[in-house]
PDB file of N, CA and C in Angstrom:
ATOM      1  N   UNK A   1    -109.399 118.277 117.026  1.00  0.00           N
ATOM      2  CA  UNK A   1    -108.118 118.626 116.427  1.00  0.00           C
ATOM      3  C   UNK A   1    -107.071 117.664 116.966  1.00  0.00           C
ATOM      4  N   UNK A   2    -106.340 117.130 116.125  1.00  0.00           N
ATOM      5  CA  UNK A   2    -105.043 116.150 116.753  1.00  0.00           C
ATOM      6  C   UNK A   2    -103.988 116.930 117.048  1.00  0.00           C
ATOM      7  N   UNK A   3    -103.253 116.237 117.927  1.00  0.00           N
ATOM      8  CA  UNK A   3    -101.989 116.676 118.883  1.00  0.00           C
ATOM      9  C   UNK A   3    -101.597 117.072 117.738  1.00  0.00           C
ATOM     10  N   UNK A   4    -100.884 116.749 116.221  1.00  0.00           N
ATOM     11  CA  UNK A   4    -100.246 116.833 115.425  1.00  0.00           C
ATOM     12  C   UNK A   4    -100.549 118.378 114.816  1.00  0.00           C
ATOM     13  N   UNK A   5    -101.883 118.125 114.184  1.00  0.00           N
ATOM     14  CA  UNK A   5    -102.298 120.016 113.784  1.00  0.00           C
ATOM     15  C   UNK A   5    -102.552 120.831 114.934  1.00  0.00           C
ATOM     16  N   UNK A   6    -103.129 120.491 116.189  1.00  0.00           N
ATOM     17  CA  UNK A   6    -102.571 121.406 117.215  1.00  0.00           C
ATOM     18  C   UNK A   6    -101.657 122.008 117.309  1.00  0.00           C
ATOM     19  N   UNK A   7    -100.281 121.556 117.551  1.00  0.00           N
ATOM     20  CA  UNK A   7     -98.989 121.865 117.030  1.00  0.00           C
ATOM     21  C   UNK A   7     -98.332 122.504 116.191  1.00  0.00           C
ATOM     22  N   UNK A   8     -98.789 122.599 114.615  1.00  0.00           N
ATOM     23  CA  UNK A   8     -98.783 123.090 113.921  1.00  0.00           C
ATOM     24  C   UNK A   8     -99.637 124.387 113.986  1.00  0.00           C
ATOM     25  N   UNK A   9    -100.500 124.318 114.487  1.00  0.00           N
ATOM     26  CA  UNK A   9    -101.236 125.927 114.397  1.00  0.00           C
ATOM     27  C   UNK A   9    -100.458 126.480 115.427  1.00  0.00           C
ATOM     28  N   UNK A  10    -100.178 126.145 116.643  1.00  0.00           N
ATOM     29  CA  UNK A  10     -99.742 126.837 117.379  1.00  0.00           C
ATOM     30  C   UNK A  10     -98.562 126.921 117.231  1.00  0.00           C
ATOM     31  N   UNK A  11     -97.368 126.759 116.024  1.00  0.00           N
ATOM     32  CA  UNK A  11     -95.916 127.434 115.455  1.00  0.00           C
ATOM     33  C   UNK A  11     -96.221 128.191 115.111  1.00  0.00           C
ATOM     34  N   UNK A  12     -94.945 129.317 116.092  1.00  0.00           N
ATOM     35  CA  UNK A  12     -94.354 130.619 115.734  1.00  0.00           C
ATOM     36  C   UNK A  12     -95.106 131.588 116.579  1.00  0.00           C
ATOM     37  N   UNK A  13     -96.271 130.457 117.806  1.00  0.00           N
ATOM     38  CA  UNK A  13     -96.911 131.994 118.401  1.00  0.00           C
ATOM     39  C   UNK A  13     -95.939 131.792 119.818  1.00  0.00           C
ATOM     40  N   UNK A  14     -95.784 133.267 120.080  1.00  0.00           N
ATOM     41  CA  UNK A  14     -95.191 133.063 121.582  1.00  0.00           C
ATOM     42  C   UNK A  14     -96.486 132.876 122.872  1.00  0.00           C
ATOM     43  N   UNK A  15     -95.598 132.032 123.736  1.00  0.00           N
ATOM     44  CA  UNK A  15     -96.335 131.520 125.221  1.00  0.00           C
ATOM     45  C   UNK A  15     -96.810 133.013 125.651  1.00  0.00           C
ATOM     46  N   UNK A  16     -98.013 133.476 126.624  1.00  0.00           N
ATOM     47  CA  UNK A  16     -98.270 134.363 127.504  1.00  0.00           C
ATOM     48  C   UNK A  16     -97.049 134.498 128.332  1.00  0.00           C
ATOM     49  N   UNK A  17     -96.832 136.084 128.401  1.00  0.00           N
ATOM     50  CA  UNK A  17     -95.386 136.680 128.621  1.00  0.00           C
ATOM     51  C   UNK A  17     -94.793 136.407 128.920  1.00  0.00           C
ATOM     52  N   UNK A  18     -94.106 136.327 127.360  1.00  0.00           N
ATOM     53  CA  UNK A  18     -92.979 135.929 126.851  1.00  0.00           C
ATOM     54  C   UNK A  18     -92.260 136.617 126.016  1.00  0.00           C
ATOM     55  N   UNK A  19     -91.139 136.559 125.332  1.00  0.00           N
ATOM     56  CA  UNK A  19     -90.874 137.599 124.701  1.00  0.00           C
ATOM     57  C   UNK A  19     -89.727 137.086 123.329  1.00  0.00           C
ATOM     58  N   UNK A  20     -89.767 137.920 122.259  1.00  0.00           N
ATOM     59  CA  UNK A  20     -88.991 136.727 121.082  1.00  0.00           C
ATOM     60  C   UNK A  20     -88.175 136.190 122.060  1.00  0.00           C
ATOM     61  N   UNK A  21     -86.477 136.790 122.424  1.00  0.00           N
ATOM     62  CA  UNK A  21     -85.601 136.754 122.735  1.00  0.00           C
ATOM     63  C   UNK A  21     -85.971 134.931 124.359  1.00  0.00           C
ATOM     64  N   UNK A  22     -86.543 135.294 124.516  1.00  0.00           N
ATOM     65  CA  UNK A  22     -87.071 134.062 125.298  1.00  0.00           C
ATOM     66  C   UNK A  22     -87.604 132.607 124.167  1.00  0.00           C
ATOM     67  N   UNK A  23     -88.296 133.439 123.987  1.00  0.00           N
ATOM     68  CA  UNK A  23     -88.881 132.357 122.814  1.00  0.00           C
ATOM     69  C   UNK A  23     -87.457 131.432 122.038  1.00  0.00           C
ATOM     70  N   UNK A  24     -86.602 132.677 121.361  1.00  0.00           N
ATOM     71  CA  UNK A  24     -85.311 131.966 120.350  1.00  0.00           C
ATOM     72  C   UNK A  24     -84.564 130.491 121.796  1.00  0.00           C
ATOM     73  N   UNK A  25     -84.559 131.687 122.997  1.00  0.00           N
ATOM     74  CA  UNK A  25     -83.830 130.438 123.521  1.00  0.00           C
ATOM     75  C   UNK A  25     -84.638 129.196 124.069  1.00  0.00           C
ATOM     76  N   UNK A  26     -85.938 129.306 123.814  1.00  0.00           N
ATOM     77  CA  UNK A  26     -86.798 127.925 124.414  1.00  0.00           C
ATOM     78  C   UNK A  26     -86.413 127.186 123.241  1.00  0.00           C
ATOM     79  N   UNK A  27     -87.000 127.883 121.650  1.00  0.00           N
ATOM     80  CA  UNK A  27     -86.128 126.793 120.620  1.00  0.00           C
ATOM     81  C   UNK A  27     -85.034 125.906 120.831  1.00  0.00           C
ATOM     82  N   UNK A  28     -84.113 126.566 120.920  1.00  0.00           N
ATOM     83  CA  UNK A  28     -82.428 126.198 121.233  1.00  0.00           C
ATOM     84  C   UNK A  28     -82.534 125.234 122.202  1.00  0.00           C
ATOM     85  N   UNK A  29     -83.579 125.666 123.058  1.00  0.00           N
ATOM     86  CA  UNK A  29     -83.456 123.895 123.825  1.00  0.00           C
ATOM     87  C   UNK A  29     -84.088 123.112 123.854  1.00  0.00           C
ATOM     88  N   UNK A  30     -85.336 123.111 122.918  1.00  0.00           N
ATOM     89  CA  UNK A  30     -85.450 121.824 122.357  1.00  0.00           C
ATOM     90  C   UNK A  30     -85.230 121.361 121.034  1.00  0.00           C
ATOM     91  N   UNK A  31     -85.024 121.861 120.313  1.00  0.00           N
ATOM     92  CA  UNK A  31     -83.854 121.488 119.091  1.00  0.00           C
ATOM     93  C   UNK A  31     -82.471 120.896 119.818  1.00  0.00           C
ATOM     94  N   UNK A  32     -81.864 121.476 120.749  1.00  0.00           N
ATOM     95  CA  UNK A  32     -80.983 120.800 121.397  1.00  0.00           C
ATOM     96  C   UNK A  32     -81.443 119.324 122.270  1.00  0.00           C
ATOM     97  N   UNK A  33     -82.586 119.115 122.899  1.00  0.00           N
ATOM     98  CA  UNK A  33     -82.570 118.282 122.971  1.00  0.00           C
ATOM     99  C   UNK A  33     -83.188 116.901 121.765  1.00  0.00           C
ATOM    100  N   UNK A  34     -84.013 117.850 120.423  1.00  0.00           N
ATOM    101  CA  UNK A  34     -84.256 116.359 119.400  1.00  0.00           C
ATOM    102  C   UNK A  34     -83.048 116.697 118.948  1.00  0.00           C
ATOM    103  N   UNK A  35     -82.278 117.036 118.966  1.00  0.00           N
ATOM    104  CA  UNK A  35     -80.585 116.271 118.188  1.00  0.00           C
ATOM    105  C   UNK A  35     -80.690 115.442 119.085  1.00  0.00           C
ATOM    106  N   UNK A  36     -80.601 115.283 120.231  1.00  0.00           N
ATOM    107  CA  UNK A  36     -80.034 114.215 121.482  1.00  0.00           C
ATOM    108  C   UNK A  36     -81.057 113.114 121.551  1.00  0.00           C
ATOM    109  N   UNK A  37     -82.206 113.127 121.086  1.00  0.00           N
ATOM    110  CA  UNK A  37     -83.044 112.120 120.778  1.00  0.00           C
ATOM    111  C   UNK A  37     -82.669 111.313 119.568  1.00  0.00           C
ATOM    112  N   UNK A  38     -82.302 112.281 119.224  1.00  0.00           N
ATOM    113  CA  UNK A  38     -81.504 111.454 117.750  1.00  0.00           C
ATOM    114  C   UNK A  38     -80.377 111.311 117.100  1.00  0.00           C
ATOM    115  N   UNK A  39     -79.969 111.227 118.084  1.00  0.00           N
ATOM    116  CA  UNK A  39     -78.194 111.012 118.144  1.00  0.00           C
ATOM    117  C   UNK A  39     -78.275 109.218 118.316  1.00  0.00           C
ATOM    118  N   UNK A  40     -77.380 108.843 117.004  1.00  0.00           N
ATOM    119  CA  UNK A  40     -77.228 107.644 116.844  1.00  0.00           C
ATOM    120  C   UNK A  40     -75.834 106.739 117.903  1.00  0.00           C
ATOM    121  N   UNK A  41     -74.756 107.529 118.233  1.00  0.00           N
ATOM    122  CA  UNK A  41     -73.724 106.245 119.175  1.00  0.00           C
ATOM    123  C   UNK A  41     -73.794 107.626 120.505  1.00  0.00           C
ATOM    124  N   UNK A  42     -73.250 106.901 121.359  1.00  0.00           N
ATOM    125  CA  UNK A  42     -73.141 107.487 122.717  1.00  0.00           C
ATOM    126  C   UNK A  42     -72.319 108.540 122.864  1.00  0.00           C
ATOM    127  N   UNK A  43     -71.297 108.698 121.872  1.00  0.00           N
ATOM    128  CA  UNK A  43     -70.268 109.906 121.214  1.00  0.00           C
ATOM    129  C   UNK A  43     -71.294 111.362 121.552  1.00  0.00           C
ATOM    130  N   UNK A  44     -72.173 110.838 119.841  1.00  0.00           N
ATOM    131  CA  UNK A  44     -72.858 112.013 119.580  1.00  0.00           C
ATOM    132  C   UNK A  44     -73.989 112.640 120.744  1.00  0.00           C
ATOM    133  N   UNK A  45     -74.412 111.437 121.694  1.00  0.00           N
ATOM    134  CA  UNK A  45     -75.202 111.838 122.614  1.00  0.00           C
ATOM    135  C   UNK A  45     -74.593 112.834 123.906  1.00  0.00           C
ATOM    136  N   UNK A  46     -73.189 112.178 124.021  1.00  0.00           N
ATOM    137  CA  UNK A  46     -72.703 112.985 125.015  1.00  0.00           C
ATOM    138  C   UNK A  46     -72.456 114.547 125.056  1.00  0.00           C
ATOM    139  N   UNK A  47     -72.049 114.335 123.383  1.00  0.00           N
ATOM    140  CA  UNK A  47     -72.044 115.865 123.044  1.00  0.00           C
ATOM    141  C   UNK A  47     -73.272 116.915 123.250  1.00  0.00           C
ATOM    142  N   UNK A  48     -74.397 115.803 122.576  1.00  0.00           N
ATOM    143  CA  UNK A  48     -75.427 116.946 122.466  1.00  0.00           C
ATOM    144  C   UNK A  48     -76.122 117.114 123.674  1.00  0.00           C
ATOM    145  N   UNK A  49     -75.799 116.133 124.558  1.00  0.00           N
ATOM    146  CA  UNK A  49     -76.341 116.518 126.286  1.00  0.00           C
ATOM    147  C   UNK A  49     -76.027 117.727 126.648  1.00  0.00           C
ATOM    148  N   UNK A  50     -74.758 117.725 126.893  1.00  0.00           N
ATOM    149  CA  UNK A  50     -73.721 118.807 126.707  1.00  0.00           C
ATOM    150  C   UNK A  50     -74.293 120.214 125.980  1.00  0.00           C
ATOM    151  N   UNK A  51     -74.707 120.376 125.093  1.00  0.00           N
ATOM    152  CA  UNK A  51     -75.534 121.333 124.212  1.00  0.00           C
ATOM    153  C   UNK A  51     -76.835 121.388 125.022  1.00  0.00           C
ATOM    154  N   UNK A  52     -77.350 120.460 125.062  1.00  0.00           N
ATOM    155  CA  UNK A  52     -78.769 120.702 125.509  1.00  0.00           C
ATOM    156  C   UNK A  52     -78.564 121.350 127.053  1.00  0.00           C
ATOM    157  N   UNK A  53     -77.629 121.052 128.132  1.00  0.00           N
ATOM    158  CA  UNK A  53     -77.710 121.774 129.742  1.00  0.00           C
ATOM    159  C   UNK A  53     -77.253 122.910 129.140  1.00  0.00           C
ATOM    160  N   UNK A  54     -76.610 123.162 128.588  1.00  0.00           N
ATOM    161  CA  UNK A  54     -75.729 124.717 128.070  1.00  0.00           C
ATOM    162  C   UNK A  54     -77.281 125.460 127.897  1.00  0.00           C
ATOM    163  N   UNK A  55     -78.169 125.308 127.174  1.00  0.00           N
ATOM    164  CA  UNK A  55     -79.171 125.823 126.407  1.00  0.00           C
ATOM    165  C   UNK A  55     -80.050 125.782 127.236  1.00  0.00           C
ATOM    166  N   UNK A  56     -80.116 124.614 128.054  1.00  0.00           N
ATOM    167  CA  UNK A  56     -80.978 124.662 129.747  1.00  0.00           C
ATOM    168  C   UNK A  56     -80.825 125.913 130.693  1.00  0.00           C
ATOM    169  N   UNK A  57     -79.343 126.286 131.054  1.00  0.00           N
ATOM    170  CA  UNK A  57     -78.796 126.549 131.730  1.00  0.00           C
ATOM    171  C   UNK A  57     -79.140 128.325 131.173  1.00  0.00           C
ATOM    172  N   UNK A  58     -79.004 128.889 130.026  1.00  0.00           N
ATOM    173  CA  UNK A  58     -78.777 129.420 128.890  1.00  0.00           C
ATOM    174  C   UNK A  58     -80.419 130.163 129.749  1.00  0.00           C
ATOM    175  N   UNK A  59     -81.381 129.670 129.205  1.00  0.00           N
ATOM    176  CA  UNK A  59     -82.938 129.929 129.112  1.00  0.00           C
ATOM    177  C   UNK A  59     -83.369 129.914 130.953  1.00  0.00           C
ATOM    178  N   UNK A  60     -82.807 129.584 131.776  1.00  0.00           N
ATOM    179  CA  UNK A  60     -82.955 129.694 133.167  1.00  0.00           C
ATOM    180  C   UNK A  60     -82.205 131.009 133.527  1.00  0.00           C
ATOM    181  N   UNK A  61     -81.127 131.387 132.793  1.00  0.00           N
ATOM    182  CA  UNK A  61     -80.416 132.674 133.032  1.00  0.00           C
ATOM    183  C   UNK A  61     -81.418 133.455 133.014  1.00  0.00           C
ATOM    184  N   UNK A  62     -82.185 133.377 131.547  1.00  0.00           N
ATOM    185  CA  UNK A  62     -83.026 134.678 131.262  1.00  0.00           C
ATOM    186  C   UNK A  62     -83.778 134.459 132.000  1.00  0.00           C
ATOM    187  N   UNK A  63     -84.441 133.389 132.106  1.00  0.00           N
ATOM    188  CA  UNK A  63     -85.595 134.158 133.495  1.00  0.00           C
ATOM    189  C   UNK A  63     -85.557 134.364 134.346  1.00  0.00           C
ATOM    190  N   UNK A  64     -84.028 133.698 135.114  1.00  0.00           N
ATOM    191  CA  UNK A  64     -84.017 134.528 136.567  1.00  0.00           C
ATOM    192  C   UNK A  64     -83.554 136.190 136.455  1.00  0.00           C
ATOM    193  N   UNK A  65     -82.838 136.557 135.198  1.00  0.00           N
ATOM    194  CA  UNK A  65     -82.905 138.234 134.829  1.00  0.00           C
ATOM    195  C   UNK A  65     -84.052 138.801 135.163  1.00  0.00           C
ATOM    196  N   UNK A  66     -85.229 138.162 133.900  1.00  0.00           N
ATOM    197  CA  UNK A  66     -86.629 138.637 133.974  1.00  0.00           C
ATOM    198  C   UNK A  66     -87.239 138.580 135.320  1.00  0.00           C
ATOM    199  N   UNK A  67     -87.131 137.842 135.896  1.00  0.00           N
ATOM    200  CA  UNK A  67     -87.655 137.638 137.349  1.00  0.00           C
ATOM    201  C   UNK A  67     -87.340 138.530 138.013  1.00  0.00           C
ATOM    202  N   UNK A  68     -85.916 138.889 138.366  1.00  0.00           N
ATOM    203  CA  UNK A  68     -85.099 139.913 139.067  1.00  0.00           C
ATOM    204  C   UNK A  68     -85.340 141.387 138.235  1.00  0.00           C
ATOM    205  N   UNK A  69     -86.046 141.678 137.452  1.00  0.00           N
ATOM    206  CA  UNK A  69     -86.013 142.627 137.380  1.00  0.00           C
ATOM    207  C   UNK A  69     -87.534 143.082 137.142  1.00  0.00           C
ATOM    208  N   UNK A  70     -88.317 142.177 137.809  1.00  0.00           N
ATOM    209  CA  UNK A  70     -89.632 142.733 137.864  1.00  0.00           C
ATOM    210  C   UNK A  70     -89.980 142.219 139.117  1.00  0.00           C
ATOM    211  N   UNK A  71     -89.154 142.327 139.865  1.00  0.00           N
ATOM    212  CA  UNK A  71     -88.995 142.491 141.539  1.00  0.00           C
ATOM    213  C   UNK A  71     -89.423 141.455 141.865  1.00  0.00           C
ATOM    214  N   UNK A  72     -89.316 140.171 141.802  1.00  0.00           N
ATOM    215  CA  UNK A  72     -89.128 139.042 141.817  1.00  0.00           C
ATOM    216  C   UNK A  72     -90.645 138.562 141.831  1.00  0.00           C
ATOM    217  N   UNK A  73     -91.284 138.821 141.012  1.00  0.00           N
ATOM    218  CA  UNK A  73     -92.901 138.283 140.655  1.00  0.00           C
ATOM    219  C   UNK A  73     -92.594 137.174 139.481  1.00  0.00           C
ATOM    220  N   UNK A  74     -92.963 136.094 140.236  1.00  0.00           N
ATOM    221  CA  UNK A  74     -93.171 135.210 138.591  1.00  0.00           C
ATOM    222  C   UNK A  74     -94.048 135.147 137.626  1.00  0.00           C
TER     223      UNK A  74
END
């Protein structure tokens, strides 16, 4: 199987526990970062850096919640 249909079969399943609400924000950051891959002048890159730590930052919240509230087991 190629990296390519690999990929494709495996859209839309969630990682081992995990949960949507985790899942929406792993999207968000990497969609945030292919805008920033493909951001054409240094303008648009700065911005979407900017987007992408927000969405970093964003998805590290939730799991240190999740973490902290299952008594700190990762």
């Amino acid at each position: 199987m190629s990296y390519a249909s690999n990929v494709n079969a495996n859209a839309g399943m969630m990682l081992p526990e995990s949960t949507p609400e985790r899942e929406e924000l792993r999207d968000k950051v990497w969609d945030a970062w292919n805008q920033y891959v493909d951001a054409i002048t240094e303008r648009q890159r700065k911005a979407l850096r900017k987007r992408f730590h927000q969405a970093a930052e964003e998805l590290a919240g939730y799991d240190a919640k999740v973490n902290e509230n299952q008594g700190g087991r990762s």
